[in-house]
Every structure is written in C-alpha cells, then in structure tokens.
C-alpha atoms as a PDB file:
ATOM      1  CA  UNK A   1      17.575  79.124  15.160  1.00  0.00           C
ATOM      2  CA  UNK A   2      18.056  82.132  17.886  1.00  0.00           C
ATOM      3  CA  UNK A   3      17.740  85.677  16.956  1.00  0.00           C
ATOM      4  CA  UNK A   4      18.269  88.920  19.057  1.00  0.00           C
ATOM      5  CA  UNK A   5      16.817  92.218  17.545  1.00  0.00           C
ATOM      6  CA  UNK A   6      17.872  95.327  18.645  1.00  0.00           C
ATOM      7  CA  UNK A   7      18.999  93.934  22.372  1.00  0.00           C
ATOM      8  CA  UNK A   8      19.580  96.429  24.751  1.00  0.00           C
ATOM      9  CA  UNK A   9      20.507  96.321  28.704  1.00  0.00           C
ATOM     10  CA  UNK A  10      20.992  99.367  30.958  1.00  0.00           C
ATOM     11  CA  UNK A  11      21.973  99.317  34.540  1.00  0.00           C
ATOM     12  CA  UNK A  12      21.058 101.929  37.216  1.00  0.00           C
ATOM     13  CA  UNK A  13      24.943 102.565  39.013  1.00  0.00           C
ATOM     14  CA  UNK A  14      24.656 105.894  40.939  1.00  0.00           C
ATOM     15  CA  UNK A  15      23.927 108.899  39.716  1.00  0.00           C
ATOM     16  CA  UNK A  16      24.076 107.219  36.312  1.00  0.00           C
ATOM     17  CA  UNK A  17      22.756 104.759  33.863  1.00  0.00           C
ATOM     18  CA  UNK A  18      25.238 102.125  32.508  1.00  0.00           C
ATOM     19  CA  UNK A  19      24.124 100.746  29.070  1.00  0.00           C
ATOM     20  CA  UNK A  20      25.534  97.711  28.513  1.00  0.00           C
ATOM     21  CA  UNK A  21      24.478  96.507  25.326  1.00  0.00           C
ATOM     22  CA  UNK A  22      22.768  99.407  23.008  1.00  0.00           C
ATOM     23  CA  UNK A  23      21.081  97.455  20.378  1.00  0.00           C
ATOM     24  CA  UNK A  24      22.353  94.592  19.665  1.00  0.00           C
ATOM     25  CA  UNK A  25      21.165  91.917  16.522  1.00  0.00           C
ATOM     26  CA  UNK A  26      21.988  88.539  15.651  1.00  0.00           C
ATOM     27  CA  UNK A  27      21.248  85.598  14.287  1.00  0.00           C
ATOM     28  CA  UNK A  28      22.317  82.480  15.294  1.00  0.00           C
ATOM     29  CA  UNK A  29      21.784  78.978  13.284  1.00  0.00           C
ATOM     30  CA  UNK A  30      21.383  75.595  13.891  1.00  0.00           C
ATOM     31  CA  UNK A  31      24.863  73.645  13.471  1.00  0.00           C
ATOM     32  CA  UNK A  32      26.518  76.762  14.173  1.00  0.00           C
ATOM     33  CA  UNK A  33      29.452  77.238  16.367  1.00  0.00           C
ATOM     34  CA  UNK A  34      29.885  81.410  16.676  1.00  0.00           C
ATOM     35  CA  UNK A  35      32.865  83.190  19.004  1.00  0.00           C
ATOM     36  CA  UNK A  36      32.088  85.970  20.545  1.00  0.00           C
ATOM     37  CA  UNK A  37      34.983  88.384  20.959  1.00  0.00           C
ATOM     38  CA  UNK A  38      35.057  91.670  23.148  1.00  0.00           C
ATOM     39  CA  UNK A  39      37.419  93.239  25.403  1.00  0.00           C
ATOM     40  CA  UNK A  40      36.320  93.239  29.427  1.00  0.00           C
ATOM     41  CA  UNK A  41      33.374  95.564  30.050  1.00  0.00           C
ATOM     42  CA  UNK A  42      32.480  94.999  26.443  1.00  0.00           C
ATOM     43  CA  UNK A  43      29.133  93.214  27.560  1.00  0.00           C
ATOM     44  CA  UNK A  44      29.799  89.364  26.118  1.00  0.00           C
ATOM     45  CA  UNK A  45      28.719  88.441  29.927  1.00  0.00           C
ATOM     46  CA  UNK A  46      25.929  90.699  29.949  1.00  0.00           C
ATOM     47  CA  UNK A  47      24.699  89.460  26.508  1.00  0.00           C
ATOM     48  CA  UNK A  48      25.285  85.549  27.229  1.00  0.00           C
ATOM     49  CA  UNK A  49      22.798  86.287  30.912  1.00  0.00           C
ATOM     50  CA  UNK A  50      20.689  87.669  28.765  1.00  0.00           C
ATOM     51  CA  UNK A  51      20.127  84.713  25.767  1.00  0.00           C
ATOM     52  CA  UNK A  52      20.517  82.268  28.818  1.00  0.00           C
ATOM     53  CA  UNK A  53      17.470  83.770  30.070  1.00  0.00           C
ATOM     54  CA  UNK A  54      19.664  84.606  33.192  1.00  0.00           C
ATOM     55  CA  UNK A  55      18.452  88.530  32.860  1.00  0.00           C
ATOM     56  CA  UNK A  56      15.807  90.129  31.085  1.00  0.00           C
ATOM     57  CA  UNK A  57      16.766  92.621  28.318  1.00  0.00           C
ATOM     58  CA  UNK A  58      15.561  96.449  29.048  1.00  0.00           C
ATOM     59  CA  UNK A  59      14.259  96.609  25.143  1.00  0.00           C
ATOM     60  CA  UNK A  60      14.635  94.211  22.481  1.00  0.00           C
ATOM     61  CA  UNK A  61      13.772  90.653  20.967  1.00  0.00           C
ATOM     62  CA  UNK A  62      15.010  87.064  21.959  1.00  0.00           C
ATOM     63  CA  UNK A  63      13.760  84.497  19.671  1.00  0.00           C
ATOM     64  CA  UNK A  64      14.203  80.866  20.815  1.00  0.00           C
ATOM     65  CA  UNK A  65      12.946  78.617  17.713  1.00  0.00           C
ATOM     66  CA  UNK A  66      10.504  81.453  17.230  1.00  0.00           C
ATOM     67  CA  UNK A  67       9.515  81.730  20.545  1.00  0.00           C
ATOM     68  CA  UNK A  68       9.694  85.336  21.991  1.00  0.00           C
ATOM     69  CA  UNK A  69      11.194  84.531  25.619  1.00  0.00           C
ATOM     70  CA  UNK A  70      12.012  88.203  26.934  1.00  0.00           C
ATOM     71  CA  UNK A  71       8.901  88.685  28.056  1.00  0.00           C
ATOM     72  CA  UNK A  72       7.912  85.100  29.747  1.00  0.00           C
ATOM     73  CA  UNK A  73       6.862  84.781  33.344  1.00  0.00           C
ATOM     74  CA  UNK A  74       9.380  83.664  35.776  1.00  0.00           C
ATOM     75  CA  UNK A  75       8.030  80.056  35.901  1.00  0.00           C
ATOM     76  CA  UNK A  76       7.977  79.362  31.775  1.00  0.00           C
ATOM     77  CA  UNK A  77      11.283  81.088  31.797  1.00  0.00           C
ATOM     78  CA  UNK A  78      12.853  78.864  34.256  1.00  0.00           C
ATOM     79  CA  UNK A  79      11.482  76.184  31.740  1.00  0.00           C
ATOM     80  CA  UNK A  80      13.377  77.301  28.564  1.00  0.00           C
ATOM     81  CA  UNK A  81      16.429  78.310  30.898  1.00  0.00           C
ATOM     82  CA  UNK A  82      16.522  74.736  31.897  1.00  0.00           C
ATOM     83  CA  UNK A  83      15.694  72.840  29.097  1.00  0.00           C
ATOM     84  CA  UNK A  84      16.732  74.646  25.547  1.00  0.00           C
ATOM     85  CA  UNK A  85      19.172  76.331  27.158  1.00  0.00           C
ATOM     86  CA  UNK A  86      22.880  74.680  28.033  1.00  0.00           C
ATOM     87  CA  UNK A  87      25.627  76.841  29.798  1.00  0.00           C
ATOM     88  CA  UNK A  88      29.227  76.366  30.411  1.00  0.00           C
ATOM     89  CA  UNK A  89      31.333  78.763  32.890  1.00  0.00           C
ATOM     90  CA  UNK A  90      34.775  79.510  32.750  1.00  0.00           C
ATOM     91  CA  UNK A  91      35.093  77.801  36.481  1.00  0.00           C
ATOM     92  CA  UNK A  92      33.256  74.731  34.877  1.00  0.00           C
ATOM     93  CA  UNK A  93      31.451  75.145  38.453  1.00  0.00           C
ATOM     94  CA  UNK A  94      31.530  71.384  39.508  1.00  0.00           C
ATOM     95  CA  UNK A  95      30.205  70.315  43.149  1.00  0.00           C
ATOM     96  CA  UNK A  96      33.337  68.951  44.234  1.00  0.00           C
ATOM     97  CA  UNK A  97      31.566  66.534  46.986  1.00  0.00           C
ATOM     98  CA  UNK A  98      29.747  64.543  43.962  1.00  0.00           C
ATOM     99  CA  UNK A  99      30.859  62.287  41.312  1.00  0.00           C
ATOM    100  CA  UNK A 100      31.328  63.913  37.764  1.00  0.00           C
ATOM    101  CA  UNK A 101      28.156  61.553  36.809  1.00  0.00           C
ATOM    102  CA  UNK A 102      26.174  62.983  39.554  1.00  0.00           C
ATOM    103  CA  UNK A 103      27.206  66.290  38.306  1.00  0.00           C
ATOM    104  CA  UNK A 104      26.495  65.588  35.123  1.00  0.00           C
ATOM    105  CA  UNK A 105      22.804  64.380  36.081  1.00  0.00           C
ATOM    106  CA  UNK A 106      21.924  66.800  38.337  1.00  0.00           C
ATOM    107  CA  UNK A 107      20.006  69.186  36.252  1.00  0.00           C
ATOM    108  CA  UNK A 108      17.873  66.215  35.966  1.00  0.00           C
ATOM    109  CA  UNK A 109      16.979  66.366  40.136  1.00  0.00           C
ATOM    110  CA  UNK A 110      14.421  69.059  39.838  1.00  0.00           C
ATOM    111  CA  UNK A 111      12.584  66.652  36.754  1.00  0.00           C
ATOM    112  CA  UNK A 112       9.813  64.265  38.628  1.00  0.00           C
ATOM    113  CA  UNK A 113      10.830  62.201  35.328  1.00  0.00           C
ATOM    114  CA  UNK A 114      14.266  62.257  36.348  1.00  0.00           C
ATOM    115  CA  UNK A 115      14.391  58.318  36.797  1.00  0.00           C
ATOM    116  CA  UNK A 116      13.483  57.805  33.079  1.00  0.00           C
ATOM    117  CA  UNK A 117      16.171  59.145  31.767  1.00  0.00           C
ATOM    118  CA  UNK A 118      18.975  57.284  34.280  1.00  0.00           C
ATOM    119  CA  UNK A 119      21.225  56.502  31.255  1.00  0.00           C
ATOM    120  CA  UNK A 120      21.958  60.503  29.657  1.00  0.00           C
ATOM    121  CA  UNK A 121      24.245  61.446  32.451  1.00  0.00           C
ATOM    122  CA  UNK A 122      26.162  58.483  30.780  1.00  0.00           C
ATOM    123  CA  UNK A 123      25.492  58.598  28.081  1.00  0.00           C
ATOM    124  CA  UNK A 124      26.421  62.245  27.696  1.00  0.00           C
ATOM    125  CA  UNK A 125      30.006  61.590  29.412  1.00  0.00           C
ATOM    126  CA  UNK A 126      30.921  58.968  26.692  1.00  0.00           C
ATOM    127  CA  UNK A 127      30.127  61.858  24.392  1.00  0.00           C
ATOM    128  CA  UNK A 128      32.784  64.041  25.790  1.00  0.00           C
ATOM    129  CA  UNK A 129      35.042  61.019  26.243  1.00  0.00           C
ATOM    130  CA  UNK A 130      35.067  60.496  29.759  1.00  0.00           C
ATOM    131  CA  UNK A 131      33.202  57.314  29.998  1.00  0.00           C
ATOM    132  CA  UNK A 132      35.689  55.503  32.270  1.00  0.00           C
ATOM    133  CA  UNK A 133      35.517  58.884  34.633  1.00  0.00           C
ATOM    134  CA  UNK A 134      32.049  58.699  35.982  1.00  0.00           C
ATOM    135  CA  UNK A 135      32.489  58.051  39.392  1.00  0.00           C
ATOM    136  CA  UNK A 136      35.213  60.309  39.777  1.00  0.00           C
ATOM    137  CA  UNK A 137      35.704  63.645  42.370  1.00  0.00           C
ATOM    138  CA  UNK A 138      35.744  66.456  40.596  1.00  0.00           C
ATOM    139  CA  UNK A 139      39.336  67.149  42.404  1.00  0.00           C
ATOM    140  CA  UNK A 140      40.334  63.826  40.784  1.00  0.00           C
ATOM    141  CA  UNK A 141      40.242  64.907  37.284  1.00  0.00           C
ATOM    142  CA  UNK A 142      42.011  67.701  34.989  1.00  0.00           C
ATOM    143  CA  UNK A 143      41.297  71.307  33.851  1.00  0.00           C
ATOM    144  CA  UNK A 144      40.488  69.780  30.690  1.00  0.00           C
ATOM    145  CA  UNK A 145      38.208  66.603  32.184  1.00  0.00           C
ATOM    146  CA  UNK A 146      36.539  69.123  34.568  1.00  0.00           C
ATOM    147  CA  UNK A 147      35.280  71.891  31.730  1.00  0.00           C
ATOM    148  CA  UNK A 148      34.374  68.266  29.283  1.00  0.00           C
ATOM    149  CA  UNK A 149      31.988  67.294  32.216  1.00  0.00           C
ATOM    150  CA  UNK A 150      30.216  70.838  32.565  1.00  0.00           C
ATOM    151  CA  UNK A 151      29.680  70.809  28.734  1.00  0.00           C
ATOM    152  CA  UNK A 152      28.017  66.563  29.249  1.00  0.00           C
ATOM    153  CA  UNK A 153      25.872  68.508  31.652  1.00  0.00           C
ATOM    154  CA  UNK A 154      24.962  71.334  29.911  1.00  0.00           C
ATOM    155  CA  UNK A 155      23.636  68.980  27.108  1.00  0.00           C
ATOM    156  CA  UNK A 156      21.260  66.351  28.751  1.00  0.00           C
ATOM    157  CA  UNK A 157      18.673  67.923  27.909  1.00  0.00           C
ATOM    158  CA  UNK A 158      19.479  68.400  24.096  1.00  0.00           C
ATOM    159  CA  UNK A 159      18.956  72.105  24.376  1.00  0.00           C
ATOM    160  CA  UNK A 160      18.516  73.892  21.135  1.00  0.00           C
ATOM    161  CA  UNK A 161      21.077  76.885  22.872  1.00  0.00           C
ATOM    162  CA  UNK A 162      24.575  76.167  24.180  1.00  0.00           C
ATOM    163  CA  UNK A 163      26.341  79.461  25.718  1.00  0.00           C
ATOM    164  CA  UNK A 164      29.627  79.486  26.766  1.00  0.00           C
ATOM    165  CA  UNK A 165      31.811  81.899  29.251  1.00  0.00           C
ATOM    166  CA  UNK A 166      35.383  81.869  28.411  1.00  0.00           C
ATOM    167  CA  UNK A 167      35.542  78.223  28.855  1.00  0.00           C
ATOM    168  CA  UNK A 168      39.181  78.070  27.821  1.00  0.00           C
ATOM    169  CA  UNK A 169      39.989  80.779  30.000  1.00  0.00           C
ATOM    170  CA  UNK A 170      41.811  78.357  33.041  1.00  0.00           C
ATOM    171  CA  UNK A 171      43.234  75.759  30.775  1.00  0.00           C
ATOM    172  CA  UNK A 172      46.711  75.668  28.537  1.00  0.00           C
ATOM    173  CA  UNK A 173      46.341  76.385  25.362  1.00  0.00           C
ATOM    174  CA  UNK A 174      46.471  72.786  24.301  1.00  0.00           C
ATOM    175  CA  UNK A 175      43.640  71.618  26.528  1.00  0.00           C
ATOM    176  CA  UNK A 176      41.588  74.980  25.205  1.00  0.00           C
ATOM    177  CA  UNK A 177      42.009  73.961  21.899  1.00  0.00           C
ATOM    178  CA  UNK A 178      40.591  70.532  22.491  1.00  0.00           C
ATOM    179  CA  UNK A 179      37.259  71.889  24.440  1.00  0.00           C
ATOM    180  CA  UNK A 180      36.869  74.284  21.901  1.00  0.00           C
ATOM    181  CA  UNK A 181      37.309  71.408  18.855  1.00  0.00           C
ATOM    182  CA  UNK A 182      34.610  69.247  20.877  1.00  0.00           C
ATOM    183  CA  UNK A 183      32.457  72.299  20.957  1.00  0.00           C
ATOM    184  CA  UNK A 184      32.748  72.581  17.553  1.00  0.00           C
ATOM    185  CA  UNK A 185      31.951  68.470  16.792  1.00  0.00           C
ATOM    186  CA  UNK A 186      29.207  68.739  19.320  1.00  0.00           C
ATOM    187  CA  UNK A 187      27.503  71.645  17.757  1.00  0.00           C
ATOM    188  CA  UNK A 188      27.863  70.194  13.941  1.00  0.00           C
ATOM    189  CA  UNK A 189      26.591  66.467  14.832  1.00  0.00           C
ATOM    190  CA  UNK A 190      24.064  67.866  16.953  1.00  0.00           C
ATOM    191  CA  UNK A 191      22.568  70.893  15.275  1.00  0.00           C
ATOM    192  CA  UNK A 192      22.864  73.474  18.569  1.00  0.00           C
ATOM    193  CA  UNK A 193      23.268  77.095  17.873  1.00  0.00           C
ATOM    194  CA  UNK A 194      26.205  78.245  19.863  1.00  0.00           C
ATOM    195  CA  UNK A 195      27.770  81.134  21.010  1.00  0.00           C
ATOM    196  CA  UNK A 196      31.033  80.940  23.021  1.00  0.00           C
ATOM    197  CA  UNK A 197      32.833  83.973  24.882  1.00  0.00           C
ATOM    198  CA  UNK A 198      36.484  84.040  24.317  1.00  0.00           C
ATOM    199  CA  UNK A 199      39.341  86.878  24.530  1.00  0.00           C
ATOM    200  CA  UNK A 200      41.739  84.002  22.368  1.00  0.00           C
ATOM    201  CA  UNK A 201      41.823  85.357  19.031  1.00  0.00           C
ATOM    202  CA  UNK A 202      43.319  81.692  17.783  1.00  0.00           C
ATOM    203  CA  UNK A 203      40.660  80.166  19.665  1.00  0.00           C
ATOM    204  CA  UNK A 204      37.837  82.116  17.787  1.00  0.00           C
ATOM    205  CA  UNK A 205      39.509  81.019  14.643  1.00  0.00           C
ATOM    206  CA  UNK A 206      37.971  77.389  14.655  1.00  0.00           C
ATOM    207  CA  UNK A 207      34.477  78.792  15.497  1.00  0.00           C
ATOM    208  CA  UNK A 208      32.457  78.594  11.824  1.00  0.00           C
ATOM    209  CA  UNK A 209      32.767  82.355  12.348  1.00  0.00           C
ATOM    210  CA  UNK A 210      33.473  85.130  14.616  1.00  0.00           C
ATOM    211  CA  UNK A 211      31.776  88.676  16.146  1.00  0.00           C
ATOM    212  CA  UNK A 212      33.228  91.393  17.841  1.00  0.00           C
ATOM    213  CA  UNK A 213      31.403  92.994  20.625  1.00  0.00           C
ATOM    214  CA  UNK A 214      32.594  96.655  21.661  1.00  0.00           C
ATOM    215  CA  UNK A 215      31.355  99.069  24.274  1.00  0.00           C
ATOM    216  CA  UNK A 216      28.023  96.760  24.081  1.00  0.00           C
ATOM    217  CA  UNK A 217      27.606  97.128  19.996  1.00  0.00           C
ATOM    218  CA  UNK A 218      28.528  93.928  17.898  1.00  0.00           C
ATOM    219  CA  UNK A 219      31.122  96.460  15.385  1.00  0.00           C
ATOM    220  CA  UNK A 220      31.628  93.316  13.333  1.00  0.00           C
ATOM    221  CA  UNK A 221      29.787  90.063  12.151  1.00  0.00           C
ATOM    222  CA  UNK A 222      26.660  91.211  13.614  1.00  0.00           C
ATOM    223  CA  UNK A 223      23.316  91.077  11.973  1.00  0.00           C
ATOM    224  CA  UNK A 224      22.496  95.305  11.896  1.00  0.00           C
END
C-alpha cells in the first residue's frame, strides 16, 4: 500500500512562491489501478515526481509499504526509486540505438547482480506480448509496441509502485485503450498500486476508480 498525507510542493518563481500541490492525501492499494485526472498546471506531474521519489515534497508524508521515504538520503532514495518504484512517460523514452530487450534490461546495468537475472528482460516482454519483438529497434516497432516495452521495463524489478505520465497521450485511441487494459491486467495479477496521469476522461473510466486533481488539491476521490 502507498499513502500521501497532507503532500505539499512549493516552487520559488520570481518574486513569488508557486504552490503546486497544497496538501494533498491518498491512499493507494495493492491491486489497484487509480487515474489521475487534472487539467495542465493542475500538478499530476508534480505529484507523480514526487511518489516516484523524483522530488522531495516541501511538507508532507510518503509511505511506501510503511516506509516513510520523503525524508531518505539521496543514496537509499535512489534505492526505492529504482527498485519499488516503476515509471512510464508519455514519450515511452526508448534508446533508439538498442534493442527493445536491451531496453527493457537496462535498469538492470547499474545491479552487480545484473547477470542473475538474464531471463526478466524476457520474460517481462512476453508479459506485454512482445515476445517475438526482442531484438527489435525501437524505430522498428509501433506507438503501441514502443509504450508496451517501457511498461516490461518499468516492471523488472516487481516494484510495489507503478506511475504513469499520460501514457496514452501519443497513441490513437484504440492503441490507448489497449495500454491502458494491460495496465489494468498487470496491476490486478500482480498486486502493484498504480496511479496513471491521463486528460482522457474514457480512458480513466477502466481505472478501478478515478481522482481529480485541481489547482494542486485532489477536489474529488481523494483521501481528506
């Protein structure tokens, strides 16, 4: 389970503060699939940087299965960032000159016990249904293929967390609707919390349920 309490983020722009989120809670459960819907400038970007330990939070609580990770030191941070953490961009944010199964695996090239687990990156591919597509250019493959290998690599390491940007937000509304359904099997069968950006209201639909972020307060489905 991941909880936020009372999440706030400020920015210094100017002459000004800009407050970004001001106080934001919720709770988000294993097996769950959760959209998070907001308007531009609403602060879903600022809020997913700050659960994917991306950015700290100027006041507040993150619990990561009860672990309070706000206030971590860089190097333990970078730990739960990289392993209970997975993140998928709108982009999908591929290296184009290696093979989807090299990007797949390549969170595992900073592990020194990155040659015991050889098999995930495959493993993880047949789980988005691109088995066949492993040693494939990232140039060679779809809209669709491309955002189904950054979610195989946000999961090799099983992380308890799975964020997502607007991951629909460059395909057709029939290839969105099939990431977001795999999100949605993914989460269930593997009991990940997940929270996934999206301005597509139809979209947010098939999430198990829905919040509304506005001028950085959750104004519905939040915990308050």
């Amino acid at each position: 389970m991941v909880e936020i309490r009372g999440l706030k983020k400020s920015y210094p722009l100017a002459a000004e503060t800009v407050e970004a989120l001001r106080g934001v809670s919720l709770v988000l459960r294993a097996g769950e699939m959760v959209a998070l819907v907001g308007s531009s400038g609403s602060g879903k970007t600022t809020l997913l940087n700050l659960l994917g330990c991306l950015d700290r939070p100027t006041d507040g609580v993150i619990l990561l299965e009860g672990q309070e990770v706000q206030a971590l030191g860089e190097h333990r941070l970078a730990e739960v960032r990289r392993r209970q953490v997975g993140i998928v961009f709108q982009d999908a944010a591929l290296i184009p000159t290696i093979t989807a199964l090299e990007n797949v695996g390549l969170p595992f090239s900073f592990d020194r016990w990155s040659g015991e687990r050889a098999e995930i990156p495959a493993q993880m591919l047949s789980l988005v249904g691109l088995a066949d597509k492993g040693g494939r250019y990232p140039e060679e493959l779809s809209g669709g293929e491309r955002q189904r290998v950054a979610i195989a690599r946000a999961l090799v390491y099983r992380p308890s967390l799975l964020l997502a940007d607007e991951p629909t937000g460059n395909l057709d509304s029939e290839n969105g609707r099939r990431i977001f359904a795999l999100f949605r099997e993914l989460v269930a069968k593997h009991r990940i919390a997940a929270l996934v950006a999206t301005h597509n209201k139809d979209l947010a639909g098939m999430a198990d349920r829905s919040v509304h972020l506005r001028d950085g307060r959750l104004v519905d489905g939040g915990d308050r």
